[in-house]
C-alpha atoms as a PDB file:
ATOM      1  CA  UNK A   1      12.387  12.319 -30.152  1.00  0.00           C
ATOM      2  CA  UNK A   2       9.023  14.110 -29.329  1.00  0.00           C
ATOM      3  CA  UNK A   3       9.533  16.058 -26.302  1.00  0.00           C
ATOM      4  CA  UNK A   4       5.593  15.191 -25.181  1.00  0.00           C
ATOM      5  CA  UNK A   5       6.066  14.673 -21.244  1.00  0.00           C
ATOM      6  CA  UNK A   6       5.275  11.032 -20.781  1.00  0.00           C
ATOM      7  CA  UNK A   7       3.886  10.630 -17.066  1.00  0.00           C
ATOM      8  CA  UNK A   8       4.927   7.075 -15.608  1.00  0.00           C
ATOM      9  CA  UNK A   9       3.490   6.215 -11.829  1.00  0.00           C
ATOM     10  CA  UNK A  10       5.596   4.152  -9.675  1.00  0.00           C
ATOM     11  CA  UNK A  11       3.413   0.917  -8.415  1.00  0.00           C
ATOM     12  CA  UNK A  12       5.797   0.568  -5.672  1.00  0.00           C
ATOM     13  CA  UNK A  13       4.069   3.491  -4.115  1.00  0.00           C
ATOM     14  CA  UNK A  14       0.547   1.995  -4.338  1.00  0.00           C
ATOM     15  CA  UNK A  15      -1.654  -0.122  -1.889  1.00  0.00           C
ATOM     16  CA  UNK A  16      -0.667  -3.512  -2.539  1.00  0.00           C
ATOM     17  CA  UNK A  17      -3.556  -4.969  -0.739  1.00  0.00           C
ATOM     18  CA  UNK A  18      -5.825  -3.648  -4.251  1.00  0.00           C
ATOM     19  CA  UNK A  19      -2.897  -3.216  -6.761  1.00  0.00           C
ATOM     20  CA  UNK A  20      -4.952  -3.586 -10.145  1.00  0.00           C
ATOM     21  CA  UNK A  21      -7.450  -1.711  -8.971  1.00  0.00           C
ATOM     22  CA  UNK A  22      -4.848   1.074  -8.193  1.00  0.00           C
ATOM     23  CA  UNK A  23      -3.195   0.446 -12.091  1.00  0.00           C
ATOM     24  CA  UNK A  24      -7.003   0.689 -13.169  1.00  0.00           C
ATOM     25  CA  UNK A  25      -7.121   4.006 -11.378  1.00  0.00           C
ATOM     26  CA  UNK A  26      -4.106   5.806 -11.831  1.00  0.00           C
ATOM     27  CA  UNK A  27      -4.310   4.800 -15.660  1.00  0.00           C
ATOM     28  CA  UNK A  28      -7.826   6.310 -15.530  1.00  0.00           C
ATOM     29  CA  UNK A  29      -6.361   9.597 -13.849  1.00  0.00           C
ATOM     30  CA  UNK A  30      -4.324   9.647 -16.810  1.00  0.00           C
ATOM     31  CA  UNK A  31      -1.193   8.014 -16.360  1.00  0.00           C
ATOM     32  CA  UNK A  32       0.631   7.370 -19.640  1.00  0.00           C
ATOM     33  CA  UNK A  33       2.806   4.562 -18.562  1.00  0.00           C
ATOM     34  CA  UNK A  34       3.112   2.100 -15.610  1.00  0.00           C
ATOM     35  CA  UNK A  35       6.745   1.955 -13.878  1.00  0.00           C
ATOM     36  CA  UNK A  36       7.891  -1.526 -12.302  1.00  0.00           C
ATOM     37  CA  UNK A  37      10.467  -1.591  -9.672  1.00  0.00           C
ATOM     38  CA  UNK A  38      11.669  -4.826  -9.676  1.00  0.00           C
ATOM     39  CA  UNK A  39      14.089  -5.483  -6.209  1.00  0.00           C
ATOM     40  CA  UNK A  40      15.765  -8.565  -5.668  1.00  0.00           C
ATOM     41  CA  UNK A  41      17.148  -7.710  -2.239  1.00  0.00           C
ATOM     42  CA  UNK A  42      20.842  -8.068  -3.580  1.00  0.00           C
ATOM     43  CA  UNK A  43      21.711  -5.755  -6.313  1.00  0.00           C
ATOM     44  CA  UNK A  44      19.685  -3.359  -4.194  1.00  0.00           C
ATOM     45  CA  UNK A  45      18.438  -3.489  -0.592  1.00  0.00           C
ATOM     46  CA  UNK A  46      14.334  -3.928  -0.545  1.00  0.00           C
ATOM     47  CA  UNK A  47      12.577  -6.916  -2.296  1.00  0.00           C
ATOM     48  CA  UNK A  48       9.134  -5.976  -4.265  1.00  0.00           C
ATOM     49  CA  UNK A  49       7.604  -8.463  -7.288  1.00  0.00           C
ATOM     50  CA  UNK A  50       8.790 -10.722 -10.030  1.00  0.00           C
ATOM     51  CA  UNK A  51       6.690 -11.959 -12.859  1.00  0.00           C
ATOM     52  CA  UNK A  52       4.039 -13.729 -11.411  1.00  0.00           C
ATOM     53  CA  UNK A  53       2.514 -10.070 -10.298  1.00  0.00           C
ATOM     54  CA  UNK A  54       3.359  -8.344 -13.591  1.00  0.00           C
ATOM     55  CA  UNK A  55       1.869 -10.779 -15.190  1.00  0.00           C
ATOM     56  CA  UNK A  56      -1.872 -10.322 -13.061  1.00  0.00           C
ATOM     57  CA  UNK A  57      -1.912  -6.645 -13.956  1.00  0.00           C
ATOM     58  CA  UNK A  58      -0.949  -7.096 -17.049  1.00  0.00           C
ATOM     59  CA  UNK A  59      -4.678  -8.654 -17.731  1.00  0.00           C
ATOM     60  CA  UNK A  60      -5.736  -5.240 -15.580  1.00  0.00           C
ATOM     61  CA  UNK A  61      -4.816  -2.868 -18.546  1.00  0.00           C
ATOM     62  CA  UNK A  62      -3.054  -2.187 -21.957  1.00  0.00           C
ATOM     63  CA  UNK A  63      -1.028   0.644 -20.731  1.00  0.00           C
ATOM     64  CA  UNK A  64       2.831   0.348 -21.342  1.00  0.00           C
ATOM     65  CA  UNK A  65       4.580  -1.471 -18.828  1.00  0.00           C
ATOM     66  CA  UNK A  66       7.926   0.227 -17.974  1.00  0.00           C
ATOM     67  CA  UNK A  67       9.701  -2.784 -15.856  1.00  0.00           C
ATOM     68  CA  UNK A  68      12.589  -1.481 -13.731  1.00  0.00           C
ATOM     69  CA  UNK A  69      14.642  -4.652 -13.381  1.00  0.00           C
ATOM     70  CA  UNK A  70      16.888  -3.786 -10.613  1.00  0.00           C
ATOM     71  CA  UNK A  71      18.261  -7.098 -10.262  1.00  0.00           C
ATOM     72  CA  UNK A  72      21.925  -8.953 -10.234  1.00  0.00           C
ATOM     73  CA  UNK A  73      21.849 -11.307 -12.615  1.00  0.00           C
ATOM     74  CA  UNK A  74      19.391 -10.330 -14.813  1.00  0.00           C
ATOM     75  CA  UNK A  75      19.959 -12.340 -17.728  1.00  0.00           C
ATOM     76  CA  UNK A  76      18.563 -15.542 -16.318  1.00  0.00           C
ATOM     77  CA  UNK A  77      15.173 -13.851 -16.113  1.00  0.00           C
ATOM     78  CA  UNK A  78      14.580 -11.575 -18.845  1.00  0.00           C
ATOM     79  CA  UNK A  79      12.551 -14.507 -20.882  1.00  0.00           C
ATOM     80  CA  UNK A  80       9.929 -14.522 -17.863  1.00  0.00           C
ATOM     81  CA  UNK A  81       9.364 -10.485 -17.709  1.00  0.00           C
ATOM     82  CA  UNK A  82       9.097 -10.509 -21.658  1.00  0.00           C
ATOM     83  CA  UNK A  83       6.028 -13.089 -21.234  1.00  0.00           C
ATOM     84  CA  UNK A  84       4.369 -11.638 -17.945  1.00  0.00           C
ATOM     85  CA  UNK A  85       3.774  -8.622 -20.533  1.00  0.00           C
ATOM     86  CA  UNK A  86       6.630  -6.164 -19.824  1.00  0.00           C
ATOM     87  CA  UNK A  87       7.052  -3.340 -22.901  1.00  0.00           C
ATOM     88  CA  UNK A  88      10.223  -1.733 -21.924  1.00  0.00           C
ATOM     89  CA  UNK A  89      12.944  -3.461 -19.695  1.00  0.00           C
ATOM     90  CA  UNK A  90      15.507  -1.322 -18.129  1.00  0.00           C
ATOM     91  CA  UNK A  91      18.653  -3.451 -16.820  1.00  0.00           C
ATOM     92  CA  UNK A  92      21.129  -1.892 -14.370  1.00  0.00           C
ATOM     93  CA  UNK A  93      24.330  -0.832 -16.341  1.00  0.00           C
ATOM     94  CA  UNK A  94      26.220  -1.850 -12.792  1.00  0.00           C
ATOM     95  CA  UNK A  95      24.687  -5.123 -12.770  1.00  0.00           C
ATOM     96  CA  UNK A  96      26.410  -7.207 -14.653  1.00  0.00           C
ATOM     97  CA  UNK A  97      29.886  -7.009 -16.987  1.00  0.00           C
ATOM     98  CA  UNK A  98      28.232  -7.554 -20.238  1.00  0.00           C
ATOM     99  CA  UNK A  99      25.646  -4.901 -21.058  1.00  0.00           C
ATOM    100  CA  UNK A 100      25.671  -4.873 -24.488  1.00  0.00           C
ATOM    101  CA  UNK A 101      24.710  -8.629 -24.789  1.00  0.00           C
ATOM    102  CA  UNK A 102      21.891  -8.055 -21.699  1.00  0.00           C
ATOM    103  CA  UNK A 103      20.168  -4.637 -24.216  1.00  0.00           C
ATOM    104  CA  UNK A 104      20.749  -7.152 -27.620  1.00  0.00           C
ATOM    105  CA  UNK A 105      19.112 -10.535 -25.615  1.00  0.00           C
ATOM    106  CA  UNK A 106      15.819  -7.494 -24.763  1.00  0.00           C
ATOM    107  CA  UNK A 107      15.260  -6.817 -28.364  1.00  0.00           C
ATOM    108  CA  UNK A 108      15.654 -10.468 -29.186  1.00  0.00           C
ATOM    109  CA  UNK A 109      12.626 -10.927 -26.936  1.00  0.00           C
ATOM    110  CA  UNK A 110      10.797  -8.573 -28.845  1.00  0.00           C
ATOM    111  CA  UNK A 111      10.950  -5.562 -25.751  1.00  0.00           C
ATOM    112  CA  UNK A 112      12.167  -2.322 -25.662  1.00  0.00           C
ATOM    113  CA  UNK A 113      15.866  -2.177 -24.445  1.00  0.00           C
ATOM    114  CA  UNK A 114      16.777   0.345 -21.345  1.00  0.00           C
ATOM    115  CA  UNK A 115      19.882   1.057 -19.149  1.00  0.00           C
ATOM    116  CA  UNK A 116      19.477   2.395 -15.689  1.00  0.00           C
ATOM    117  CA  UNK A 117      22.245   4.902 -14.147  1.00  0.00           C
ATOM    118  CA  UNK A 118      22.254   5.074 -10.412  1.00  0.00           C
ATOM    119  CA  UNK A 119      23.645   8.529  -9.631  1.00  0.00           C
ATOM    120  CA  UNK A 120      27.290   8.021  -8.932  1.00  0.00           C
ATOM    121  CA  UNK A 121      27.505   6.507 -12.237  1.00  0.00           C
ATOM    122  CA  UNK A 122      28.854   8.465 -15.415  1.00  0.00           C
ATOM    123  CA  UNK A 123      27.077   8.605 -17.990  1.00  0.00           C
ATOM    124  CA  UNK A 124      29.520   7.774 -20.634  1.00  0.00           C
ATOM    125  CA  UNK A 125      29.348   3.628 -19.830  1.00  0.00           C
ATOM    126  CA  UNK A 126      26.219   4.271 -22.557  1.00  0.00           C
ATOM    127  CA  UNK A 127      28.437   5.564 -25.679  1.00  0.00           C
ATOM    128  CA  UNK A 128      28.652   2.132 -27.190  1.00  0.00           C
ATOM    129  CA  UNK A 129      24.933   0.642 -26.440  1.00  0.00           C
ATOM    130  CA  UNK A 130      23.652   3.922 -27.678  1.00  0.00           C
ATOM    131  CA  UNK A 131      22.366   1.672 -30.808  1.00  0.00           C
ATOM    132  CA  UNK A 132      20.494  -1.128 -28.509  1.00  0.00           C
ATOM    133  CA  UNK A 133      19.133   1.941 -26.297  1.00  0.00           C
ATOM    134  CA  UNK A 134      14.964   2.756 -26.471  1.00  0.00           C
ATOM    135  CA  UNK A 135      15.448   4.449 -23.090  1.00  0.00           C
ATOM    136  CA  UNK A 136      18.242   5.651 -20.392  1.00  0.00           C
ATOM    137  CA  UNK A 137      16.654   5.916 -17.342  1.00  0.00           C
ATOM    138  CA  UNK A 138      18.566   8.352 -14.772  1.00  0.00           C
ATOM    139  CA  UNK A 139      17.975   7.783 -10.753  1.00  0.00           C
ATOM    140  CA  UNK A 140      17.493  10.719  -9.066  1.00  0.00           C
ATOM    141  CA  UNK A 141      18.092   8.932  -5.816  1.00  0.00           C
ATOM    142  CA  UNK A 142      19.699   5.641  -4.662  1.00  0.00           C
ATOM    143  CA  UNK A 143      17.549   2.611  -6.005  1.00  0.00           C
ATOM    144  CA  UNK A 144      15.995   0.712  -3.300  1.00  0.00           C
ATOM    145  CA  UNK A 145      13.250   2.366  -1.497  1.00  0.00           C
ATOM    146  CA  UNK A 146      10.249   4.995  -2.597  1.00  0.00           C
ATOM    147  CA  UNK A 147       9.819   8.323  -0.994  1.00  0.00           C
ATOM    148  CA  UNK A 148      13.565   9.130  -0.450  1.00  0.00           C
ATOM    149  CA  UNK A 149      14.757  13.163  -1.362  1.00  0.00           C
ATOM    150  CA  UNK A 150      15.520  14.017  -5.250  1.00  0.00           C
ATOM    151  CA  UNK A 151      18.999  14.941  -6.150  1.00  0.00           C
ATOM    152  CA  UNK A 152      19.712  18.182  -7.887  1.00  0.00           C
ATOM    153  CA  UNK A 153      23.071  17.207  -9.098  1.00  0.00           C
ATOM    154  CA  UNK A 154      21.600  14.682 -11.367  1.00  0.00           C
ATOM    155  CA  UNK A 155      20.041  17.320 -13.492  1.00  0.00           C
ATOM    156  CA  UNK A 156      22.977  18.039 -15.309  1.00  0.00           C
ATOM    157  CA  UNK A 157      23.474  14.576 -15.587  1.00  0.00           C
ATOM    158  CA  UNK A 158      20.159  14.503 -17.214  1.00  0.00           C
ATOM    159  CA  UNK A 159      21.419  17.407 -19.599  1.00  0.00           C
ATOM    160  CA  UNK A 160      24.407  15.668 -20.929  1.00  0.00           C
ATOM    161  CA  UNK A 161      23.011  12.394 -21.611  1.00  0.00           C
ATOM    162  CA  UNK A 162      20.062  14.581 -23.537  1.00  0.00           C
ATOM    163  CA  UNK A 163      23.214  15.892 -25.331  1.00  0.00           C
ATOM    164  CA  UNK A 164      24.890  12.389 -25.702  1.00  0.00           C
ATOM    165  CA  UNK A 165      21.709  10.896 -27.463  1.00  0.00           C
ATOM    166  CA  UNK A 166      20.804  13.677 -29.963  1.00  0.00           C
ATOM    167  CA  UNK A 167      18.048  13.095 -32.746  1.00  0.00           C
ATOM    168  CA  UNK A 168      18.435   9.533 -31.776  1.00  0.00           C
ATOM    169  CA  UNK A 169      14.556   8.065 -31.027  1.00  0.00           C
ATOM    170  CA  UNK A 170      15.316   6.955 -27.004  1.00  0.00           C
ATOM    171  CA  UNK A 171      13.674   8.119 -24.407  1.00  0.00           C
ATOM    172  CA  UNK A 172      15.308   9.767 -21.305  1.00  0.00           C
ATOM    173  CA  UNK A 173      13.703   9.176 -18.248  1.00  0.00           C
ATOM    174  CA  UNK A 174      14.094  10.152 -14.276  1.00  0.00           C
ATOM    175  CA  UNK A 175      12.932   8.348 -11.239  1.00  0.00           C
ATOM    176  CA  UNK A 176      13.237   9.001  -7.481  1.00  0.00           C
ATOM    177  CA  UNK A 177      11.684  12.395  -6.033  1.00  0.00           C
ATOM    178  CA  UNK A 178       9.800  13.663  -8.828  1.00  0.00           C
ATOM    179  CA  UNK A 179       7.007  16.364  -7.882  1.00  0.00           C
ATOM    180  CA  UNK A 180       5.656  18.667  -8.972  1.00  0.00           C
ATOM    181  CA  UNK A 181       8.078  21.083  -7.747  1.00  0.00           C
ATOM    182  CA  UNK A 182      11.494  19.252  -9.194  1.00  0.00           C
ATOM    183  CA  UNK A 183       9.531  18.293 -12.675  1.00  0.00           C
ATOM    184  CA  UNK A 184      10.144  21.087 -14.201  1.00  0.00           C
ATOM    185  CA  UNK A 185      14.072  21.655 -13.204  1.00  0.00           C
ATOM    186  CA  UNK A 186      14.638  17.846 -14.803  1.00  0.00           C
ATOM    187  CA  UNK A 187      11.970  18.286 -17.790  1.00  0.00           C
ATOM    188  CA  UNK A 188      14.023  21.496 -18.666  1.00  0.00           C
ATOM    189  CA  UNK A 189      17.324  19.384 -19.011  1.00  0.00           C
ATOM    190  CA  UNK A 190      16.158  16.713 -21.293  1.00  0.00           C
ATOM    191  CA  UNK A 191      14.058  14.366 -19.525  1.00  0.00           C
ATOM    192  CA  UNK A 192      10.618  13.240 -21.576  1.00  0.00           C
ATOM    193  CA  UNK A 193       9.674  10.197 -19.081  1.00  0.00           C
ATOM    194  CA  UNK A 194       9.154  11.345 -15.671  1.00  0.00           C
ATOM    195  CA  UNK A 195       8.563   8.482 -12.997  1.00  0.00           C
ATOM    196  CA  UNK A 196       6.891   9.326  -9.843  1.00  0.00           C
ATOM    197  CA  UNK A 197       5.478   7.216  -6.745  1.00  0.00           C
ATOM    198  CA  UNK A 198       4.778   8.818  -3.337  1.00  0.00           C
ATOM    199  CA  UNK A 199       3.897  11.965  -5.141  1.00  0.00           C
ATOM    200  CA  UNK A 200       1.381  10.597  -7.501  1.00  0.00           C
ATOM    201  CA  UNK A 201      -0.118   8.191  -5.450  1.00  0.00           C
ATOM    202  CA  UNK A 202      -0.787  10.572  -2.672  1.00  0.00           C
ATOM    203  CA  UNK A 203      -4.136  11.019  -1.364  1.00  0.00           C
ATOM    204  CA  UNK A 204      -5.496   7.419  -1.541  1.00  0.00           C
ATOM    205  CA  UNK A 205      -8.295   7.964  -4.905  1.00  0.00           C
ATOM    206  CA  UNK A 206      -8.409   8.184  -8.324  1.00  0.00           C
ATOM    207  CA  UNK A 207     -10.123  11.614  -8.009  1.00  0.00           C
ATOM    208  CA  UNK A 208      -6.819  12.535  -6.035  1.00  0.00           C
ATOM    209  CA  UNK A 209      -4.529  11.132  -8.791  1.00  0.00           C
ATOM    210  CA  UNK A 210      -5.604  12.897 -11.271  1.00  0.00           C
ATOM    211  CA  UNK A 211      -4.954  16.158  -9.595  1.00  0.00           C
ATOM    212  CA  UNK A 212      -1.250  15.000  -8.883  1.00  0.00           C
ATOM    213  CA  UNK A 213      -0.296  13.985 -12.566  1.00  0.00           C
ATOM    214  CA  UNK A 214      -1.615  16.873 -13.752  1.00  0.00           C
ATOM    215  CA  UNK A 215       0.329  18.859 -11.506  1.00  0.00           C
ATOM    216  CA  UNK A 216       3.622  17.243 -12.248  1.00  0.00           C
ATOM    217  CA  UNK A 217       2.779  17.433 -16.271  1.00  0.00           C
ATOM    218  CA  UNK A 218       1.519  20.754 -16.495  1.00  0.00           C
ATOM    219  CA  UNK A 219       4.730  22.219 -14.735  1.00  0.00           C
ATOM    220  CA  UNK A 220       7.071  20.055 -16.628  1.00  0.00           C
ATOM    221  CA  UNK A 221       5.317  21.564 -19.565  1.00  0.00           C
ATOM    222  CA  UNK A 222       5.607  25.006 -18.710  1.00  0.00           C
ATOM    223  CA  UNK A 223       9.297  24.548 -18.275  1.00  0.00           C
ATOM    224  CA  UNK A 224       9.243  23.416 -21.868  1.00  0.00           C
ATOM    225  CA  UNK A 225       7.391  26.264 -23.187  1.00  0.00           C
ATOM    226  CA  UNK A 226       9.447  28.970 -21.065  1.00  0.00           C
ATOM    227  CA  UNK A 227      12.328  26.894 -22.576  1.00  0.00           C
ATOM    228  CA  UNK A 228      10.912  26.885 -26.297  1.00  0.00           C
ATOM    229  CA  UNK A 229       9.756  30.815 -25.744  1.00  0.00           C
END
């Protein structure tokens, strides 16, 4: 797996009121993928979108749709994110008792297959989905709300699922308090996909954006040069 720093904005942290125009933007700044966060108000405690709003900025741009499906069940709606125009869809590994079939029903549908870890979760319920994985995506906080603090703890979480995976082709990805300053600390353990919301989206203009994913890729890419050095 290419270790090119993928940069994927949280929506969640945008202004809802002009939300394609904000995908429009942020994709302009140069955003490499969209995040989703997908709430139900069950399996975690806030409630954001279903399909009917992927699906309206899907028509806004071709960009990759990362869809955080944080959701309990999730079966029963996989089908309707896979036609609002999801690309990858990360399921919950604590949402439901049959993972493996939730990852194989994904690639049935044609989508790239990802498992979510909150951060009390080990990492070894992945060792025997490694096969159906395209990306593990590690919280660095608890799921349910934007802006909360990072946790430093989960970057040697980060390290040993980097370990666990290999050469295989899947992605590993963090979300929750990614900035410029902790970017580097989780880009350095393994982490290729780096989701950020409050810190991105900060400042209210594309102009603005742009300065903010730079910042966050060009110090995640330092730490991999310093590493490589």
């Amino acid at each position: 797996m290419s270790r090119k720093t993928i940069i994927a904005p949280s929506i969640l942290s945008a202004d809802f009121s002009r939300l394609g125009d904000e995908v429009e933007e942020v994709v302009k700044a140069g955003a490499d993928w969209i995040h989703l966060d997908v709430m139900d108000g069950h399996f975690v405690p806030n409630i954001t979108f279903g399909p009917p709003v992927v699906k309206s900025i899907r028509n806004r741009t071709d960009a990759v749709f990362d869809c955080h499906l944080m959701i309990a069940p999730v079966d029963p709606y996989l089908a309707a994110f896979a036609d609002a125009g999801c690309d990858y869809m990360t399921v919950h590994a604590e949402a439901g008792p049959h993972l493996d079939r939730t990852l194989q029903a994904i690639r049935n549908l044609g989508k790239k297959a990802g498992v979510a870890l909150n951060p009390s979760t080990p990492e070894s319920v992945i060792e025997y989905v490694l096969d159906r994985l395209d990306l593990v995506l590690l919280m660095t906080v608890n799921p349910g709300f934007g802006g909360q603090a990072f946790i430093p703890a989960v970057a040697e979480k980060v390290r040993r699922v980097a370990a666990l995976i290999g050469y295989r082709p899947i992605h590993v990805e963090v979300d929750g308090g990614i900035t410029a300053e902790t970017a580097p600390l989780i880009a350095a353990a393994g982490a290729d996909v780096l989701v950020s919301g409050s810190a991105i989206f900060a400042g209210n203009d594309a102009s603005a954006y742009a300065g903010n994913i730079q910042a966050i890729r060009r110090q995640a890419d330092k730490a991999l040069a310093q590493q490589a050095a």
